[in-house]
Protein backbone atom coordinates (compact mmCIF):
# COMPACT_ATOMS: atom_id res chain seq x y z
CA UNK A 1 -16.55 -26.92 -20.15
CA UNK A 2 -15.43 -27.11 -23.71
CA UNK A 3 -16.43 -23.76 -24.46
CA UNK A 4 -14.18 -22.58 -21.29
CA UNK A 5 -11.13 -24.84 -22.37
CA UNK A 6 -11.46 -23.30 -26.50
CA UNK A 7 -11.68 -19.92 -25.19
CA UNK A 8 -8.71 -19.76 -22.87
CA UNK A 9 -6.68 -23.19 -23.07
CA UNK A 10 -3.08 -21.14 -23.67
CA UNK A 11 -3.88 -19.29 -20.70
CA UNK A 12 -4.59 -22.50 -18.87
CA UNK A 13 -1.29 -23.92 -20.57
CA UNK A 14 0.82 -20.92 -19.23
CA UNK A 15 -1.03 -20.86 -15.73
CA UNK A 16 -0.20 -24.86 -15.11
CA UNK A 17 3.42 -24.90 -16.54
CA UNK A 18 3.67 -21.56 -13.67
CA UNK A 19 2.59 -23.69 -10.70
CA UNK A 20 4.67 -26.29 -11.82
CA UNK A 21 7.84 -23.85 -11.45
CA UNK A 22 5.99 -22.21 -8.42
CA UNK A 23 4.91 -25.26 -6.73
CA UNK A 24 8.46 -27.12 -7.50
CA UNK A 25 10.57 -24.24 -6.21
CA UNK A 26 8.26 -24.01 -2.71
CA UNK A 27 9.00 -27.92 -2.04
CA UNK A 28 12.56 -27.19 -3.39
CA UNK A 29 13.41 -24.46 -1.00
CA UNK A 30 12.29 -26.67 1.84
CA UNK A 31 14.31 -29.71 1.38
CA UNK A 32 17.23 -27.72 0.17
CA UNK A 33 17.35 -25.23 3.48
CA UNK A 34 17.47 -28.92 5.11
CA UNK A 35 20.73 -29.90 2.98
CA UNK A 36 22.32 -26.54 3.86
CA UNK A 37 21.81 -27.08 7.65
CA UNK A 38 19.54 -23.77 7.55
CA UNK A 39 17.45 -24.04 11.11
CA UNK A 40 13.58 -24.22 11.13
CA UNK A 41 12.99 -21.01 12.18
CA UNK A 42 15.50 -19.91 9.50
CA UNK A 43 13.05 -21.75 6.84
CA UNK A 44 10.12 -20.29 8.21
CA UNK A 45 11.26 -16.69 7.70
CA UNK A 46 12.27 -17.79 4.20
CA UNK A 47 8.78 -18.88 4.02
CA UNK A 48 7.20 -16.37 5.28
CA UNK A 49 8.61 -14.02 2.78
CA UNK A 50 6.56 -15.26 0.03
CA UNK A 51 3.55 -14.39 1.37
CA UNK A 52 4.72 -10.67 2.56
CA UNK A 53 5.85 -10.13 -0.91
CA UNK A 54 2.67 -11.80 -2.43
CA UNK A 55 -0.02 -9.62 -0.15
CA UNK A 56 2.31 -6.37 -1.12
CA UNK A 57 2.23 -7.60 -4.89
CA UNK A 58 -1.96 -7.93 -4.36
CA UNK A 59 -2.20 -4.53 -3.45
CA UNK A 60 0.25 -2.87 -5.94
CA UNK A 61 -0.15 -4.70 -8.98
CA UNK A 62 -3.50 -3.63 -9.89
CA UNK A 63 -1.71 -0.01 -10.37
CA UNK A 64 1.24 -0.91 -11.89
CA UNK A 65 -1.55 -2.77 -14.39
CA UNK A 66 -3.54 0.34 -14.99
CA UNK A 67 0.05 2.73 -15.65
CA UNK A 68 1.46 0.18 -17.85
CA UNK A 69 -0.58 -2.17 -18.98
CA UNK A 70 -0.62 -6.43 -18.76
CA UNK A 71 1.56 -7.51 -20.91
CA UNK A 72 4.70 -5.17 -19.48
CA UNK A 73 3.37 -5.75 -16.31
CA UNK A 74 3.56 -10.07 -17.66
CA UNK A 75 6.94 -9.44 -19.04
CA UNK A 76 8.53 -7.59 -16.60
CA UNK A 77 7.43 -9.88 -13.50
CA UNK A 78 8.15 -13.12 -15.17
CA UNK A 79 11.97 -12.02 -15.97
CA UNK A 80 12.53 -11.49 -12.12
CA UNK A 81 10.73 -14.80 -11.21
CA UNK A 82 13.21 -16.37 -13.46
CA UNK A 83 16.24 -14.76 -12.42
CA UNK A 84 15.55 -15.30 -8.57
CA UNK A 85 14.97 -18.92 -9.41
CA UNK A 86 18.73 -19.76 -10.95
CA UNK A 87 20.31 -17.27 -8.14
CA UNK A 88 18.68 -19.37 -5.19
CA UNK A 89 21.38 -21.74 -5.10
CA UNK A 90 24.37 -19.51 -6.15
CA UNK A 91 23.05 -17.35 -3.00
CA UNK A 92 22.40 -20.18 -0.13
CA UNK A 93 21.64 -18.00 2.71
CA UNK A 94 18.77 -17.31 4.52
CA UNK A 95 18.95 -13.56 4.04
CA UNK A 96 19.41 -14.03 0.69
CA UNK A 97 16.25 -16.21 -0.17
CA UNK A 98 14.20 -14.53 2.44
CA UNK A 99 14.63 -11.42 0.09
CA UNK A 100 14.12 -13.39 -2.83
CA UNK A 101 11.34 -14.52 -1.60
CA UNK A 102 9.72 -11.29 -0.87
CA UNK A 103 10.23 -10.62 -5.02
CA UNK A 104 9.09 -13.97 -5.84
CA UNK A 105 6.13 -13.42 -3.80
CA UNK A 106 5.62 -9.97 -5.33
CA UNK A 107 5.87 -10.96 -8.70
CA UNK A 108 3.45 -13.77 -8.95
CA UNK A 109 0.87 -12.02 -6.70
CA UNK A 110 1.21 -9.61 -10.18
CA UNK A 111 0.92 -12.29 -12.39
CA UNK A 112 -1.88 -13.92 -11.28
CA UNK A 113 -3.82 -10.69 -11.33
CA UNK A 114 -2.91 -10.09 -14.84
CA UNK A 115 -3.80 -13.79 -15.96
CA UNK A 116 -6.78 -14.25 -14.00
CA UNK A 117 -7.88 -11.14 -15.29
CA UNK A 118 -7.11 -12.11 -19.02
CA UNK A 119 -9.70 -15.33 -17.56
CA UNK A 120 -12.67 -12.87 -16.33
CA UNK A 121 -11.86 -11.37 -20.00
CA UNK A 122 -12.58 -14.57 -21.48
CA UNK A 123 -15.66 -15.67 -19.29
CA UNK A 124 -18.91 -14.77 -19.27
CA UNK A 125 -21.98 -14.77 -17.00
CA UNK A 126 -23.37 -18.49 -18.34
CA UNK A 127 -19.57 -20.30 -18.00
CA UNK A 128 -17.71 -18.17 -15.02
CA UNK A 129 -18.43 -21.05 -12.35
CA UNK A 130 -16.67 -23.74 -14.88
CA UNK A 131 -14.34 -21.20 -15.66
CA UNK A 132 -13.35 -20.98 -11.86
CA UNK A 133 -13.28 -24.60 -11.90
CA UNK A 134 -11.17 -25.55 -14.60
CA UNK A 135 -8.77 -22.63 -13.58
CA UNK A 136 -8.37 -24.28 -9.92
CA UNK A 137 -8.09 -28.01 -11.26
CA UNK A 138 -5.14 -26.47 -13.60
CA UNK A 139 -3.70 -24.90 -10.86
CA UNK A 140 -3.89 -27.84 -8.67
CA UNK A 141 -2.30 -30.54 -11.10
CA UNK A 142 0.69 -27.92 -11.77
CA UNK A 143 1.56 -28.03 -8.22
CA UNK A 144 1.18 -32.03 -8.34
CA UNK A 145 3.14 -32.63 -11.19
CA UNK A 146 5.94 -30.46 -9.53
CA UNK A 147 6.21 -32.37 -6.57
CA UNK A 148 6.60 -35.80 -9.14
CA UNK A 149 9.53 -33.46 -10.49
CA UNK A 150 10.91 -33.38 -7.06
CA UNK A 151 10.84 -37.04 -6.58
CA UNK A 152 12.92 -37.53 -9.95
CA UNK A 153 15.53 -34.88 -9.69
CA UNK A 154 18.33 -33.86 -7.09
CA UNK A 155 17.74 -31.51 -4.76
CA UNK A 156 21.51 -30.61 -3.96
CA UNK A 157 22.17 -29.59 -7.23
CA UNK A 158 21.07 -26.77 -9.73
CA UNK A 159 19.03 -28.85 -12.23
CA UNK A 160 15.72 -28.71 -10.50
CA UNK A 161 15.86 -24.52 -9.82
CA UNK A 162 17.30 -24.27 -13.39
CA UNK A 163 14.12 -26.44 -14.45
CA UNK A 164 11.87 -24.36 -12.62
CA UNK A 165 13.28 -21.16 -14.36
CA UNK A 166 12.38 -22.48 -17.12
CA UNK A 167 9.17 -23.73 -16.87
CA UNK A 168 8.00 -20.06 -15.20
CA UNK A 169 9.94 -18.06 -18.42
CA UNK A 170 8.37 -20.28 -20.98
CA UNK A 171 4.77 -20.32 -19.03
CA UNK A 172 4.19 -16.97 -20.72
CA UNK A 173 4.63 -18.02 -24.34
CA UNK A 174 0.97 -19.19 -24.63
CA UNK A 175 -0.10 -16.12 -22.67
CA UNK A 176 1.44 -13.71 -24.27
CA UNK A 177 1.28 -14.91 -27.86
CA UNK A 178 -2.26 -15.62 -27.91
CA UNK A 179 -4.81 -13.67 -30.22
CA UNK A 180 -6.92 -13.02 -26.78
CA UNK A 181 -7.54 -9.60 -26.65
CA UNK A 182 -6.37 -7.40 -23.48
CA UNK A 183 -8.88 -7.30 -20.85
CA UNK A 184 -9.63 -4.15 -19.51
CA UNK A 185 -9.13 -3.51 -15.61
CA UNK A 186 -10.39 -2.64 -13.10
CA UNK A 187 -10.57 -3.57 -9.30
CA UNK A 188 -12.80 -2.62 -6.21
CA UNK A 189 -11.70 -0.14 -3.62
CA UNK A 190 -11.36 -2.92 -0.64
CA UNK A 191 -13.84 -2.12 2.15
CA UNK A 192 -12.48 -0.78 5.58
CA UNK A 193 -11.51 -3.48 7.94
CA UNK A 194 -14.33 -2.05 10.48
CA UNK A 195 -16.93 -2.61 8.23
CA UNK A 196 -16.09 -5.95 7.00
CA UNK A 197 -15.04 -7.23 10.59
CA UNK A 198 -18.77 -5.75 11.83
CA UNK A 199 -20.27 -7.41 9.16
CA UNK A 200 -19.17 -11.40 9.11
CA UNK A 201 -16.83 -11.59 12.47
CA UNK A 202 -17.08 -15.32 11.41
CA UNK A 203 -15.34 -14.45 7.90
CA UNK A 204 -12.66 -12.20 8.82
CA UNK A 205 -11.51 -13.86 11.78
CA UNK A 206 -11.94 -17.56 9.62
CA UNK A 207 -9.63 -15.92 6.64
CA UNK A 208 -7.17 -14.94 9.72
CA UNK A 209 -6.44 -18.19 10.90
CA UNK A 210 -6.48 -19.69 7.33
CA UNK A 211 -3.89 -17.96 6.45
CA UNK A 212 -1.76 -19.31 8.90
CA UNK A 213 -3.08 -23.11 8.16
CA UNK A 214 -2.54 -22.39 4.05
CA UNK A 215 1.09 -21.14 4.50
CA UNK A 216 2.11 -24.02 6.82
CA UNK A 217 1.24 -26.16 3.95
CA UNK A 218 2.65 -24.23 1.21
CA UNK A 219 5.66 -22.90 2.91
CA UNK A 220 6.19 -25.37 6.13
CA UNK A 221 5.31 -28.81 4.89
CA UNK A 222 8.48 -29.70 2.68
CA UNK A 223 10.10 -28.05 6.16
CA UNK A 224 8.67 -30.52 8.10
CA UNK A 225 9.13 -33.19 5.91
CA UNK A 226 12.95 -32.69 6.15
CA UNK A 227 12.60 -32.32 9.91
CA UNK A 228 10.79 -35.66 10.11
CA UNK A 229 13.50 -37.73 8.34
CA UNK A 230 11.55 -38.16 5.49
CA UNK A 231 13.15 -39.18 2.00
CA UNK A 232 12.70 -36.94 -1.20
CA UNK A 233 10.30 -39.37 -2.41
CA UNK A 234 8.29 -39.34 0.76
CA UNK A 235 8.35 -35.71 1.23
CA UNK A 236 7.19 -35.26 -2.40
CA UNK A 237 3.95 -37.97 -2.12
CA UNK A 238 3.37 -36.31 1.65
CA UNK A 239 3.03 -32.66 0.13
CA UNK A 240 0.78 -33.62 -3.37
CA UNK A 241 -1.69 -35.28 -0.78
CA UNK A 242 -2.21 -32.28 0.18
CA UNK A 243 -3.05 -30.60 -3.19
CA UNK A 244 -4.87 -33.70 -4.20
CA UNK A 245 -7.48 -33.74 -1.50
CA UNK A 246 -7.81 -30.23 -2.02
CA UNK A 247 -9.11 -30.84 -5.34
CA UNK A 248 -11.15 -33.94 -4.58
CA UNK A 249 -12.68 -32.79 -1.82
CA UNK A 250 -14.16 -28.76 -3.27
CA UNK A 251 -17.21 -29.70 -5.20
CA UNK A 252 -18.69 -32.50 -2.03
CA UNK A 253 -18.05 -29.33 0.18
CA UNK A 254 -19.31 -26.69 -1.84
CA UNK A 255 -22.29 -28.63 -3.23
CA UNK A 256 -23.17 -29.39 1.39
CA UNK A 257 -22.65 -25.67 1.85
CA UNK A 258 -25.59 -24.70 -0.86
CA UNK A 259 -28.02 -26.41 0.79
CA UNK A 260 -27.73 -25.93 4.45
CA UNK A 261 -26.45 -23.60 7.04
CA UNK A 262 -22.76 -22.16 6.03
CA UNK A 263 -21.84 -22.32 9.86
CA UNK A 264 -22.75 -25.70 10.21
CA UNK A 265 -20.50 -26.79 7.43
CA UNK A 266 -17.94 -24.61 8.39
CA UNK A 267 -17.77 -25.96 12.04
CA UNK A 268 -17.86 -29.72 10.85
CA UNK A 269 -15.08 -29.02 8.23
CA UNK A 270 -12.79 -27.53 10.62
CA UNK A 271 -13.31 -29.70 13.13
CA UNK A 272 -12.45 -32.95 10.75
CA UNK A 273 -9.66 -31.28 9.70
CA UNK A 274 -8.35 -30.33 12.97
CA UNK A 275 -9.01 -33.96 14.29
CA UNK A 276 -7.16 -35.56 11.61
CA UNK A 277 -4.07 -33.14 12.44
CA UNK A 278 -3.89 -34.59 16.19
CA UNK A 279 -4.03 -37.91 14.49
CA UNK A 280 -1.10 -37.04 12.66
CA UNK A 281 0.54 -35.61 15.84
CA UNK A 282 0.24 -38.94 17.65
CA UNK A 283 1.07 -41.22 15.12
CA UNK A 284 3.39 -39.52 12.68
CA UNK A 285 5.67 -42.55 12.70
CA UNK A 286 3.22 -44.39 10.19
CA UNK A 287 3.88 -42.67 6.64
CA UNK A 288 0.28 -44.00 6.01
CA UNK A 289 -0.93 -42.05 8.42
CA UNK A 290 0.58 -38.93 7.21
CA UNK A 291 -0.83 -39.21 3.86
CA UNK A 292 -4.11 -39.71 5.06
CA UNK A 293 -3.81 -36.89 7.47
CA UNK A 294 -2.33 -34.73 4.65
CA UNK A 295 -5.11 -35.40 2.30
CA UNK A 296 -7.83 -34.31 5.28
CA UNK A 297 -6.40 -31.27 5.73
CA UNK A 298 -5.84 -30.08 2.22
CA UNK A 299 -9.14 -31.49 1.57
CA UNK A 300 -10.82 -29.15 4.91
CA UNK A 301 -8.34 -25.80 4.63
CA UNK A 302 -8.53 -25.19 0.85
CA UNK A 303 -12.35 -25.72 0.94
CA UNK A 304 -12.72 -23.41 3.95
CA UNK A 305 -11.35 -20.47 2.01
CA UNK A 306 -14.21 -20.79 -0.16
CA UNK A 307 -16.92 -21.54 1.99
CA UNK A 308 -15.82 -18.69 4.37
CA UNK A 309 -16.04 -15.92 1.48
CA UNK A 310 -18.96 -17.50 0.42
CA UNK A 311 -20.62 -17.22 3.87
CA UNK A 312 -19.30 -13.34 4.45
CA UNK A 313 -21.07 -12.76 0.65
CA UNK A 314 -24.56 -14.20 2.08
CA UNK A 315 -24.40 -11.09 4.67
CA UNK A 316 -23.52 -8.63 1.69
CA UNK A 317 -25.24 -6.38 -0.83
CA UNK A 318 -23.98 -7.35 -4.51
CA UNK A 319 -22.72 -3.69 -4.77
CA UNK A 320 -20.37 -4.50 -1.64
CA UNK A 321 -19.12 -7.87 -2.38
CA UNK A 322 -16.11 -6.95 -4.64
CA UNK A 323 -15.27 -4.61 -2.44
CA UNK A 324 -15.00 -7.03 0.86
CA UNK A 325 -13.06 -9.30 -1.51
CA UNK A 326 -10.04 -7.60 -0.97
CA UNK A 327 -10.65 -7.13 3.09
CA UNK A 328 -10.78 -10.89 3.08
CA UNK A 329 -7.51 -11.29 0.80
CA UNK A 330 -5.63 -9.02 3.18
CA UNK A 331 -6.98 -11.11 6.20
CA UNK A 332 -5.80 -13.72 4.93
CA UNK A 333 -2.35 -12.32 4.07
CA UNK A 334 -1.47 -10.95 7.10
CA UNK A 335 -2.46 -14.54 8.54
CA UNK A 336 -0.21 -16.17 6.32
CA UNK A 337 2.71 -14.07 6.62
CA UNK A 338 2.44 -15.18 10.64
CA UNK A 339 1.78 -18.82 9.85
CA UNK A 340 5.29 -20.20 8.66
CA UNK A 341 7.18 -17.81 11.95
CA UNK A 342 4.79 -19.58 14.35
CA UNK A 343 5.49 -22.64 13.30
CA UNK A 344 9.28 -22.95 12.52
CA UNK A 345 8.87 -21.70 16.23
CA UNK A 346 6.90 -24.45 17.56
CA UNK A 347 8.63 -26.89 15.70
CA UNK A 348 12.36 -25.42 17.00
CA UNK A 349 10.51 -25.39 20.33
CA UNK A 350 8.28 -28.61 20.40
CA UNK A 351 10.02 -30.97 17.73
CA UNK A 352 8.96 -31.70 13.97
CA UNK A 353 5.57 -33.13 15.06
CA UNK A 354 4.23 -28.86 16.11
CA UNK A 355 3.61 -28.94 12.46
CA UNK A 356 0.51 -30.92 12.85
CA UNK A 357 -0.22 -29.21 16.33
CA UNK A 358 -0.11 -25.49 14.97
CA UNK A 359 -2.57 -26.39 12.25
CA UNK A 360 -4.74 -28.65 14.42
CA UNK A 361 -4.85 -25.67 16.74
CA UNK A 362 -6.14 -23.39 14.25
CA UNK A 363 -8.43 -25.59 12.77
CA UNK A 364 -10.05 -26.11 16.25
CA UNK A 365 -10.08 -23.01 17.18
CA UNK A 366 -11.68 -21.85 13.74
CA UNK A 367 -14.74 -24.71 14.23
CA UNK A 368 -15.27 -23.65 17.48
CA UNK A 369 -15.62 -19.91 16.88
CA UNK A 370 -18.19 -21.28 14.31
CA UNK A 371 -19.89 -23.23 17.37
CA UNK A 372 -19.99 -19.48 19.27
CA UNK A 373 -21.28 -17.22 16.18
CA UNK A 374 -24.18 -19.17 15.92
CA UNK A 375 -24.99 -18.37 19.27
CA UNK A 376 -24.83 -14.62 18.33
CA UNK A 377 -26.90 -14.70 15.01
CA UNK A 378 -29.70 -16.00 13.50
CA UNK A 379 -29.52 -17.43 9.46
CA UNK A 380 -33.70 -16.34 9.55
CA UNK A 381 -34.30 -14.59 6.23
CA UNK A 382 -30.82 -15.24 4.48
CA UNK A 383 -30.43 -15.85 1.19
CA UNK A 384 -27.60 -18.44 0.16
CA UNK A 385 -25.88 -17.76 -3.12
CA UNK A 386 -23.70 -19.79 -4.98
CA UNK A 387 -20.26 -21.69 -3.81
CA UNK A 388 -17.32 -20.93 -5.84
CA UNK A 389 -14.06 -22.66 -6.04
CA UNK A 390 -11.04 -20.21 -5.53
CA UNK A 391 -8.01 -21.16 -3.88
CA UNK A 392 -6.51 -19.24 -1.18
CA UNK A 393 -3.70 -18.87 -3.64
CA UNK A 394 -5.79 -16.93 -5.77
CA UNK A 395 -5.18 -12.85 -6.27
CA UNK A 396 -8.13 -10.49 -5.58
CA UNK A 397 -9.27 -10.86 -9.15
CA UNK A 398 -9.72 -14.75 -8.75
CA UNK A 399 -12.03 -13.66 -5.60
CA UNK A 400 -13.81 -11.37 -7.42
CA UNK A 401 -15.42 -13.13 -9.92
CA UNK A 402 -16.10 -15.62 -7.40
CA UNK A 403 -17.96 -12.72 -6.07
CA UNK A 404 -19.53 -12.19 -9.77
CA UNK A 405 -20.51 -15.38 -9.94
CA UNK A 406 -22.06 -15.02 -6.60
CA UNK A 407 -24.07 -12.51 -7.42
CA UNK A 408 -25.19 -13.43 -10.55
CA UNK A 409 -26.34 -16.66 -9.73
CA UNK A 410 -28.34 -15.44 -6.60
CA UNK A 411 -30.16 -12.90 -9.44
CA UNK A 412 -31.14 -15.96 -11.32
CA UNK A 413 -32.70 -17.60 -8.37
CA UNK A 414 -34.57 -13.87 -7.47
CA UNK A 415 -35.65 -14.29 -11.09
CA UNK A 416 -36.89 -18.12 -11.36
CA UNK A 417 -38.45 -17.81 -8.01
CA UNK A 418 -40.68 -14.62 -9.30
């Protein structure tokens, strides 16, 4: 761990100051569409956005990398992100923000590729797991401490997007001023959808309906929040409940899914977290409730993205896994880009509380798919490799050192068993 933290710590400086701003302006947008009397469905295309932008960003940066180079790729990206941050209020319209959130979206889907490949750089094949680790507990306490921002500042003004300009502009300092050399690149050519889709149905069709259970929490749940008639306060405690029992709850899952059948784990973990979002449904009127419920399904979704790329790897030759790593990561993208517009739907349609039923639909649906696949194949003579943390934030260089690690640690168990 210390080894990880001496080797990259300014690129673990500049990735948690960036989820601050990132995490604070997501919660922001929410409550301040509220204040402006935008609609829920209004929000949710606003939403929505992000995640368009941020799958087009996944598949574009990786060139704009290789013609340019990282740091004018860095530079370039993080002067937009700050711009679009200060012009959010100046520009309160939905059209507006929906675009700017299609560039937001764009540029940090590029700016996680460049600095989680400056932390493959920096990694090698004995520390990559704590590497992973360490990079996902950053990311998850930047997106807590923005929410405690939130709580302290007010949302009707200009101070909290101004603060969040400034916390993404100077995020790169530590990046881009440290002696780290620049990595080289490269990234797989994704697999075709057929062949990933014929290989783990369970995996492709999981990431799907992730997607749309990740960006109701990311983009909805500040939404709902202001739907609900909750206070600033409330709304910022309800959506770091989230992030928190995503964090607690990774290594308990990932350490179950090692040592029995993926499917299994898979089906129980959606199914708790799809029970505790009908418990929410029924008794949203306790705030006690909602944390609780919010904590469960952070601590279930997040998990799930994980388990399920780990469980479409176990199917997978190492020379393919890279490769399905960006399948998955569009999957999951064109999940989450539907996920926000189905809700604000529901919710317009059904009242604030179709926040909870749209994810405890999904979740349900998701364990119960897991039920049916394990009618349809057998685990006989599969080898389990390694669970790796990566968020379903994560770019499809995140995913593919998962992958690495994958691989390599299912080599070292070939080699200790022999």
């Amino acid at each position: 761990m210390f080894q990880v933290l001496s080797r990259s710590w300014a690129l673990l400086i500049g990735m948690m100051l960036l989820m601050v701003g990132n995490g604070l302006q997501g919660t922001l947008l929410g409550v301040r569409g509220g204040i402006e009397g935008f609609s829920t469905f209004e929000m949710s295309i606003v939403m929505s956005a992000y995640f368009a932008g941020f799958l087009g960003g996944s598949r574009l940066a990786p060139e704009m990398i290789r013609r340019v180079g990282h740091v004018r790729v860095f530079a370039a990206l993080a002067s937009f992100i700050s711009a679009i941050l200060i012009l959010y209020p100046a520009f309160a319209h939905p059209v507006a923000w929906a675009l700017g959130r299609v560039v937001i979206g764009f540029c940090f889907s590029g700016v996680y590729v460049t600095a989680e490949s400056w932390l493959n750089n920096s990694s090698d094949n004995a520390n990559r797991g704590k590497a992973l680790s360490v990079y996902m507990i950053v990311q998850m306490f930047g997106i807590v401490s923005a929410q405690a921002l939130l709580a302290m500042g007010d949302a009707s003004g200009y101070a909290l997007f101004i603060l969040s300009s400034v916390l993404v502009s100077i995020s790169f300092a530590p990046i881009l001023l440290s002696i780290s050399p620049t990595p080289a690149f490269e990234t797989a050519k994704p697999m075709p959808l057929k062949t990933l889709l014929e290989t783990s149905p369970l995996g492709c069709f999981g990431m799907f309906l992730l997607g749309g259970v990740f960006s109701a929490q990311f983009g909805m749940s500040a939404v709902y929040g202001v739907a609900a008639g909750l206070t600033i306060t409330q709304i910022s405690i309800f959506v770091s409940s989230i992030y928190v029992g995503a964090l607690l709850m990774q290594y308990p899952i990932g350490w179950f899914s090692d040592r029995m059948d993926r499917r299994v784990v898979i089906m129980i973990v959606a199914a708790v977290g799809g029970i505790f979002s009908l418990l929410a449904l029924f008794f949203d009127y306790y705030f006690g409730a909602l944390l609780v419920a919010a904590f469960v399904i952070g601590g279930t979704s997040n998990p799930l993205y994980s388990l399920l790329i780990a469980y479409t790897n176990d199917y997978l030759d190492p020379d393919d896994m890279a490769a399905a790593s960006g399948g998955l990561i569009f999957i999951n993208g064109m999940g989450a880009i539907a996920g926000p517009l189905v809700t604000g739907w529901m919710m317009d349609s059904f009242g604030a509380q179709a926040f909870f039923g749209m994810i405890a639909l999904l979740m349900l649906i998701l364990a119960g798919y897991a039920v049916y696949r394990m009618t349809q194949r057998s685990r006989a003579g599969i080898e389990d490799g390694a669970y790796a943390p990566v968020l379903p934030s994560a770019s499809p260089v995140a995913v593919e050192v998962a992958s690495e690690y994958y691989i390599e640690t299912a080599l070292e168990d070939e080699t200790n068993e022999t």
